[in-house]
C-alpha atoms as a PDB file:
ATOM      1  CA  UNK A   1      19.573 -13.128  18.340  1.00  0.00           C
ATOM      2  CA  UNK A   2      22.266 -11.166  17.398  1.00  0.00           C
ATOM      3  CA  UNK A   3      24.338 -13.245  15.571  1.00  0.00           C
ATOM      4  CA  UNK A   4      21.622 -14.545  13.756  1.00  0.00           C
ATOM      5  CA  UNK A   5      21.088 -10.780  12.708  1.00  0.00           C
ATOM      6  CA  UNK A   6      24.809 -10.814  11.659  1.00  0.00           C
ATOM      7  CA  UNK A   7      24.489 -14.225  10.169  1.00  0.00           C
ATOM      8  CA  UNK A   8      21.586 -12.896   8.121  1.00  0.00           C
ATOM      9  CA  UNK A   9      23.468  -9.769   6.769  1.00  0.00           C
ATOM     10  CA  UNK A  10      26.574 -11.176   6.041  1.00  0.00           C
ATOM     11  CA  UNK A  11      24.421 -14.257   3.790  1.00  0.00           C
ATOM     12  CA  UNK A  12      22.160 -12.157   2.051  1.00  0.00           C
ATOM     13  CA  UNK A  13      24.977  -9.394   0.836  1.00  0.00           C
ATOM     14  CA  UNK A  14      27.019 -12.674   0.006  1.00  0.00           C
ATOM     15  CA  UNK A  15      24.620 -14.703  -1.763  1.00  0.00           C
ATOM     16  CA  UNK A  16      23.512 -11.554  -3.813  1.00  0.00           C
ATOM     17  CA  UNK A  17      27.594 -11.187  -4.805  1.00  0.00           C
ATOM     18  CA  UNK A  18      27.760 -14.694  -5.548  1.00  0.00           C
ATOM     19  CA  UNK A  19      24.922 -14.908  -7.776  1.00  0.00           C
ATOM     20  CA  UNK A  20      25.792 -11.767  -9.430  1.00  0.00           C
ATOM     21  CA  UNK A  21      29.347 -13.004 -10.168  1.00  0.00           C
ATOM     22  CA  UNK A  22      28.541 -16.349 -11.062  1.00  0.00           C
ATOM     23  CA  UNK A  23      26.029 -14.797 -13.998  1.00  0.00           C
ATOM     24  CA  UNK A  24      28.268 -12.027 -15.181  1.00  0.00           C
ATOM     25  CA  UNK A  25      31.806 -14.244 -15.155  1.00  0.00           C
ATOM     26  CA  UNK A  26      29.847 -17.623 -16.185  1.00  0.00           C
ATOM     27  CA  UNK A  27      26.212 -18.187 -17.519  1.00  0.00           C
ATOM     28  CA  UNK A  28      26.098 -14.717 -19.484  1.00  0.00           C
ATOM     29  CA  UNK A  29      29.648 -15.759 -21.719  1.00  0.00           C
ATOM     30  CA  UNK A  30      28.803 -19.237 -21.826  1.00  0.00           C
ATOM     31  CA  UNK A  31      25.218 -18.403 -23.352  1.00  0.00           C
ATOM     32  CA  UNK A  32      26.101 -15.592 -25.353  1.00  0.00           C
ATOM     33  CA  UNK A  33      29.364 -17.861 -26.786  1.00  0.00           C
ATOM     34  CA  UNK A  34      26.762 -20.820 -27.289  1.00  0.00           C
ATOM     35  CA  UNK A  35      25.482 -19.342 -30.414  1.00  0.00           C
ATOM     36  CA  UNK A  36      21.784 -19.825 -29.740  1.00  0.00           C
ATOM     37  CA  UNK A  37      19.828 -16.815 -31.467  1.00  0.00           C
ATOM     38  CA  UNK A  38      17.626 -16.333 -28.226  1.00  0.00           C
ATOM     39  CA  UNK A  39      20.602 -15.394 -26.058  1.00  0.00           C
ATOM     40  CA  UNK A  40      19.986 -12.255 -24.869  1.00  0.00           C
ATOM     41  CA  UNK A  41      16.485 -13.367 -24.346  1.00  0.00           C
ATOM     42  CA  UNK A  42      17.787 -15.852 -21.947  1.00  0.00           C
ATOM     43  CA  UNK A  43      19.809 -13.712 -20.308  1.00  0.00           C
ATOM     44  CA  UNK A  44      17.230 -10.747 -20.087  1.00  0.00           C
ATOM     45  CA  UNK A  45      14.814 -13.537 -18.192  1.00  0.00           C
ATOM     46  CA  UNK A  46      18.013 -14.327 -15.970  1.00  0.00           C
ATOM     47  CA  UNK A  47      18.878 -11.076 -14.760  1.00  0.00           C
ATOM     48  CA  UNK A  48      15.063  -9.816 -14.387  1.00  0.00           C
ATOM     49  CA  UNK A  49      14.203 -12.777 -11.881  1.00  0.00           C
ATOM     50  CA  UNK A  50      18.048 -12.003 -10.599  1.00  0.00           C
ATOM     51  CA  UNK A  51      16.599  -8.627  -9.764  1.00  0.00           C
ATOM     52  CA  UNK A  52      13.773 -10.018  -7.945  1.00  0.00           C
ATOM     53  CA  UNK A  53      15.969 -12.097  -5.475  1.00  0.00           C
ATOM     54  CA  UNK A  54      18.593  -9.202  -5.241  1.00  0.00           C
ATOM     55  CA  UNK A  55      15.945  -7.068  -3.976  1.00  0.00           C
ATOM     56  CA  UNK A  56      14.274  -9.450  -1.555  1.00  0.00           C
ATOM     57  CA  UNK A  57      18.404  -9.648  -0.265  1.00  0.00           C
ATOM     58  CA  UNK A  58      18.847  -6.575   0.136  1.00  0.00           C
ATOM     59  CA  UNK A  59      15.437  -5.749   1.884  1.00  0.00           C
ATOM     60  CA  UNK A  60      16.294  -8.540   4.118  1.00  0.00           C
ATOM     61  CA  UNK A  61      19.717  -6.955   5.203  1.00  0.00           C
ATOM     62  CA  UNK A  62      18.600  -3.682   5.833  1.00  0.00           C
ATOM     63  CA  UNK A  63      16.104  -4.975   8.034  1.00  0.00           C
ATOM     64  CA  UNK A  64      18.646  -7.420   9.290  1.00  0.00           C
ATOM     65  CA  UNK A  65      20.539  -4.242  10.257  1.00  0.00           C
ATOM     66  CA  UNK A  66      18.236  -1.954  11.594  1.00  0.00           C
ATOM     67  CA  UNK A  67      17.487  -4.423  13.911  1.00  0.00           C
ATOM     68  CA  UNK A  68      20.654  -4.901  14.837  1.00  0.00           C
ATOM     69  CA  UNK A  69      20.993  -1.615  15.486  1.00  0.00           C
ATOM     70  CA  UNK A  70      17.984  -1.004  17.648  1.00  0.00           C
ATOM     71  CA  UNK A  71      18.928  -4.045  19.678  1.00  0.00           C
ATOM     72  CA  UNK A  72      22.779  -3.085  20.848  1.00  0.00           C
ATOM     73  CA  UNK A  73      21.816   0.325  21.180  1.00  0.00           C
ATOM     74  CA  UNK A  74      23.300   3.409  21.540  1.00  0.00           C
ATOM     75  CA  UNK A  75      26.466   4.481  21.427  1.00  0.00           C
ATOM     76  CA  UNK A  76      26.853   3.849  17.610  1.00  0.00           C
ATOM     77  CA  UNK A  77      30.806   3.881  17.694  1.00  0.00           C
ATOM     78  CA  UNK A  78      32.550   3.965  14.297  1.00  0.00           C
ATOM     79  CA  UNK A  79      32.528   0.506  13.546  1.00  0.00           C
ATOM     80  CA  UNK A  80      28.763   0.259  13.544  1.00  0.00           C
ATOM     81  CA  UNK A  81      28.795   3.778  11.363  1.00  0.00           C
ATOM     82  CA  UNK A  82      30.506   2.149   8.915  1.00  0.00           C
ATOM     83  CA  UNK A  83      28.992  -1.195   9.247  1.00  0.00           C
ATOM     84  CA  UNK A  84      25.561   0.608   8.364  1.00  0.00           C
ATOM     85  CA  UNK A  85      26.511   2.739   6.089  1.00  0.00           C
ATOM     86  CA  UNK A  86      28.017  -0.226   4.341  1.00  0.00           C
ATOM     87  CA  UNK A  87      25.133  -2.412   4.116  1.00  0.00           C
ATOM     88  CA  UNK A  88      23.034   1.100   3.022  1.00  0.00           C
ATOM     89  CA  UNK A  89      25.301   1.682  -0.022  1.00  0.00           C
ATOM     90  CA  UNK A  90      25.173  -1.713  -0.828  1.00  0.00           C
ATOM     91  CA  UNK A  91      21.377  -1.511  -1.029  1.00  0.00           C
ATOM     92  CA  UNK A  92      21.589   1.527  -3.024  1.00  0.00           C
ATOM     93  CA  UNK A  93      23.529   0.194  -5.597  1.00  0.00           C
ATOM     94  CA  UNK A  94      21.504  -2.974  -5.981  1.00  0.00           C
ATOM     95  CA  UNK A  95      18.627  -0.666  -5.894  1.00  0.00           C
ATOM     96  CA  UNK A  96      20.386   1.680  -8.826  1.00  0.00           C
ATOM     97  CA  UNK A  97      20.777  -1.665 -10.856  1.00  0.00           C
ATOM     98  CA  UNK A  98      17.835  -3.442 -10.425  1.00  0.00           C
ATOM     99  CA  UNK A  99      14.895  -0.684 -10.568  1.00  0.00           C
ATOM    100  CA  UNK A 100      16.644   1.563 -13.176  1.00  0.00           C
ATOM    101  CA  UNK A 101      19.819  -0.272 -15.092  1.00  0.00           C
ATOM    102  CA  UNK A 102      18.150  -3.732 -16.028  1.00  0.00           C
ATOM    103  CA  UNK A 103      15.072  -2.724 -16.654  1.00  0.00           C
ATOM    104  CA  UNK A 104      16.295  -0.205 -18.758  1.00  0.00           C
ATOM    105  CA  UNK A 105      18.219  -2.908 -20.566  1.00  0.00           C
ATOM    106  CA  UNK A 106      15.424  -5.348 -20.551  1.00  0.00           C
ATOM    107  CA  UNK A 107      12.809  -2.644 -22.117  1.00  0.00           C
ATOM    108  CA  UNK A 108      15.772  -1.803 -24.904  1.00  0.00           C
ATOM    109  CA  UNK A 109      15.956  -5.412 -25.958  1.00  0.00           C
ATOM    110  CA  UNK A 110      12.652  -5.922 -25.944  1.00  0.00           C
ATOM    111  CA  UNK A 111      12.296  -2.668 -28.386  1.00  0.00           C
ATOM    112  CA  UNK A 112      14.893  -4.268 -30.763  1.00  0.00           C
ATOM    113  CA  UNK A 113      17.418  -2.374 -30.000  1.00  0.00           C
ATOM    114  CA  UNK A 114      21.046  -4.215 -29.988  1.00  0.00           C
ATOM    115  CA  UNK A 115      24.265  -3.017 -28.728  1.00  0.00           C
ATOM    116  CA  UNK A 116      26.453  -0.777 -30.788  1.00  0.00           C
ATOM    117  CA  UNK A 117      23.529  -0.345 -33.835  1.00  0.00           C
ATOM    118  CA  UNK A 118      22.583   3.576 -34.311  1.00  0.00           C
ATOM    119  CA  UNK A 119      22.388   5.816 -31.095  1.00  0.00           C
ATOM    120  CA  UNK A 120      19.570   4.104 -29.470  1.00  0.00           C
ATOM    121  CA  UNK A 121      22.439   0.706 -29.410  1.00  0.00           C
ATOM    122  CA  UNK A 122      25.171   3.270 -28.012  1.00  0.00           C
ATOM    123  CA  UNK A 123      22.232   4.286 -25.260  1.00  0.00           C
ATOM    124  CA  UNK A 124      22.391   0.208 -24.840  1.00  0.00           C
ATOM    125  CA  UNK A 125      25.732  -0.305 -24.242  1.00  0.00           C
ATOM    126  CA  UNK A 126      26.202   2.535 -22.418  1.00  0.00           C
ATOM    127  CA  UNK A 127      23.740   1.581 -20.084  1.00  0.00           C
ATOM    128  CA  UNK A 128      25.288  -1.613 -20.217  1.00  0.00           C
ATOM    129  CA  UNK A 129      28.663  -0.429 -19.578  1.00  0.00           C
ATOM    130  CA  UNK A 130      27.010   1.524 -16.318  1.00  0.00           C
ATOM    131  CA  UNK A 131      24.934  -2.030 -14.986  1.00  0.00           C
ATOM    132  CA  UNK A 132      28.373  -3.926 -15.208  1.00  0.00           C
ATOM    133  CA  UNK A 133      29.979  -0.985 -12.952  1.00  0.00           C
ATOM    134  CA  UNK A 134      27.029  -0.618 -10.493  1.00  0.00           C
ATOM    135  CA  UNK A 135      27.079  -4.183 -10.165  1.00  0.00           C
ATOM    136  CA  UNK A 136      31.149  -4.416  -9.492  1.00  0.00           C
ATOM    137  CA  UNK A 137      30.274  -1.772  -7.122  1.00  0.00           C
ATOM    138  CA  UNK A 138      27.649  -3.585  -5.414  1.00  0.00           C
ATOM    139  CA  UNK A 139      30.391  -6.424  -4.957  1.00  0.00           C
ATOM    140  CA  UNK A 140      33.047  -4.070  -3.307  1.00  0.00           C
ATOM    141  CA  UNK A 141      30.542  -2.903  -1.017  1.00  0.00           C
ATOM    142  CA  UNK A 142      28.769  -6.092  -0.391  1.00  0.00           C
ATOM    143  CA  UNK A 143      32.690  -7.681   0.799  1.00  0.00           C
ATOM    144  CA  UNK A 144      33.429  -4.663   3.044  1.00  0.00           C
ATOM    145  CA  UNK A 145      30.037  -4.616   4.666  1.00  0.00           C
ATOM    146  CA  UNK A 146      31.141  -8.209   5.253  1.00  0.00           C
ATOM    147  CA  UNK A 147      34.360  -7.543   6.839  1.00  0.00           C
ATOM    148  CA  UNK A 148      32.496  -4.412   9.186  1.00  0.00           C
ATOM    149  CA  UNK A 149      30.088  -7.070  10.517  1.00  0.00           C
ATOM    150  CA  UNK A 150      32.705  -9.464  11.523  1.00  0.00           C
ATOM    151  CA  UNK A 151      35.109  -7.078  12.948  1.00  0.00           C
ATOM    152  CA  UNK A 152      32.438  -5.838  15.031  1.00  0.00           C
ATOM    153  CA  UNK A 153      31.240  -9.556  15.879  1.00  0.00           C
ATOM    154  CA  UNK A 154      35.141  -9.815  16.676  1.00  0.00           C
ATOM    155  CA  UNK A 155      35.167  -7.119  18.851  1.00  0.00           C
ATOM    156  CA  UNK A 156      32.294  -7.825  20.799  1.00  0.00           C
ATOM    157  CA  UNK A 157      33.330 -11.317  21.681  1.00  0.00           C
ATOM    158  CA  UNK A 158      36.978  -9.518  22.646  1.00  0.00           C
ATOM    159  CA  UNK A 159      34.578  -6.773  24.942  1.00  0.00           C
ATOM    160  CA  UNK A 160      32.862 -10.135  26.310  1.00  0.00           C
ATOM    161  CA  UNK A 161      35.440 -12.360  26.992  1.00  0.00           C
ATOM    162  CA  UNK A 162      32.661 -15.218  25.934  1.00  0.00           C
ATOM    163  CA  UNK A 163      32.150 -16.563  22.599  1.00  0.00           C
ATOM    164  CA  UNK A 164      28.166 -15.644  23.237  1.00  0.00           C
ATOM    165  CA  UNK A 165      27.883 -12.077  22.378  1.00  0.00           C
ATOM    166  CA  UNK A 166      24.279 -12.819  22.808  1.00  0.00           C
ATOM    167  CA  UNK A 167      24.713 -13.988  26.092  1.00  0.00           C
ATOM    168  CA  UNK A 168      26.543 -10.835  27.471  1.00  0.00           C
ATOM    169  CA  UNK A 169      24.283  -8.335  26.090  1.00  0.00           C
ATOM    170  CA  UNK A 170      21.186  -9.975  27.404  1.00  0.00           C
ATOM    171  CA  UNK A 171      23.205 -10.618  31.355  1.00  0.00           C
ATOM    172  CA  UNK A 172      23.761  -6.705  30.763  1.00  0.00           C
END
């Protein structure tokens, strides 16, 4: 059970990175190079249904987590601090972007508004500017929350001495 809690962590922070790099490095410069006028239209309907599945990620890792938590319980060593904390701030800044920063850039295209035209386009792209940091963010923390859960997977096989971690905790 616990390593399918890890296993479910460690694929929903990834998958979230993954799909978040794969629209920001690919599909947004390919269809905003394409020259089709409804670009940002397509890309508005992208990252809103994006922000659907980022959300359903991250409540699955936090719940992921907590129960991972609640099953090895206590003493929460420094490891599983940080392992927590990780997967928290990752949640946070998925939450930041996807209930505030898209939909804030969603609800300015949809006004009219484009990027760099009059102060309500410099509001745009700084908002923008602030989604595209969040969401590098998100990344950073989403890899080291990563690396937490499998040093502490390493370290409990070590404490083991068996490659079932699940088997030692429940002989315990």
């Amino acid at each position: 059970m616990l390593l399918a809690l890890d296993v479910i962590v460690i694929a929903a922070v990834l998958i979230y990175s993954g799909g978040l790099l794969a629209i920001g490095a690919i599909v947004a410069p390919t269809v905003f190079r394409s020259g089709i006028s409804a670009a940002a239209d397509l890309m508005t309907t992208i990252f809103t249904r994006f922000d659907r599945v980022a959300v359903a990620l991250v409540v699955l890792a936090l719940i992921a987590e907590a129960v991972s938590v609640a099953m090895r319980g206590a003493p929460l060593d420094r490891l599983r601090i940080a392992r927590g904390a990780l997967v928290i701030l990752f949640s946070l800044s998925v939450g930041v972007q996807s209930g505030y920063l898209s939909p804030t850039i969603a609800r300015l295209h949809t006004e009219g508004v484009r990027r760099y035209e009059g102060p309500r386009g410099i509001e745009f792209d700084r908002v923008h500017n602030w989604s595209s940091r969040v969401g590098k963010v998100a990344v950073s923390l989403a890899i080291a929350a990563v690396v937490a859960v499998l040093l502490d997977r390493a370290r409990q096989v070590s404490r083991s001495g068996d490659r079932s971690v699940d088997a030692a905790k429940t002989s315990q």
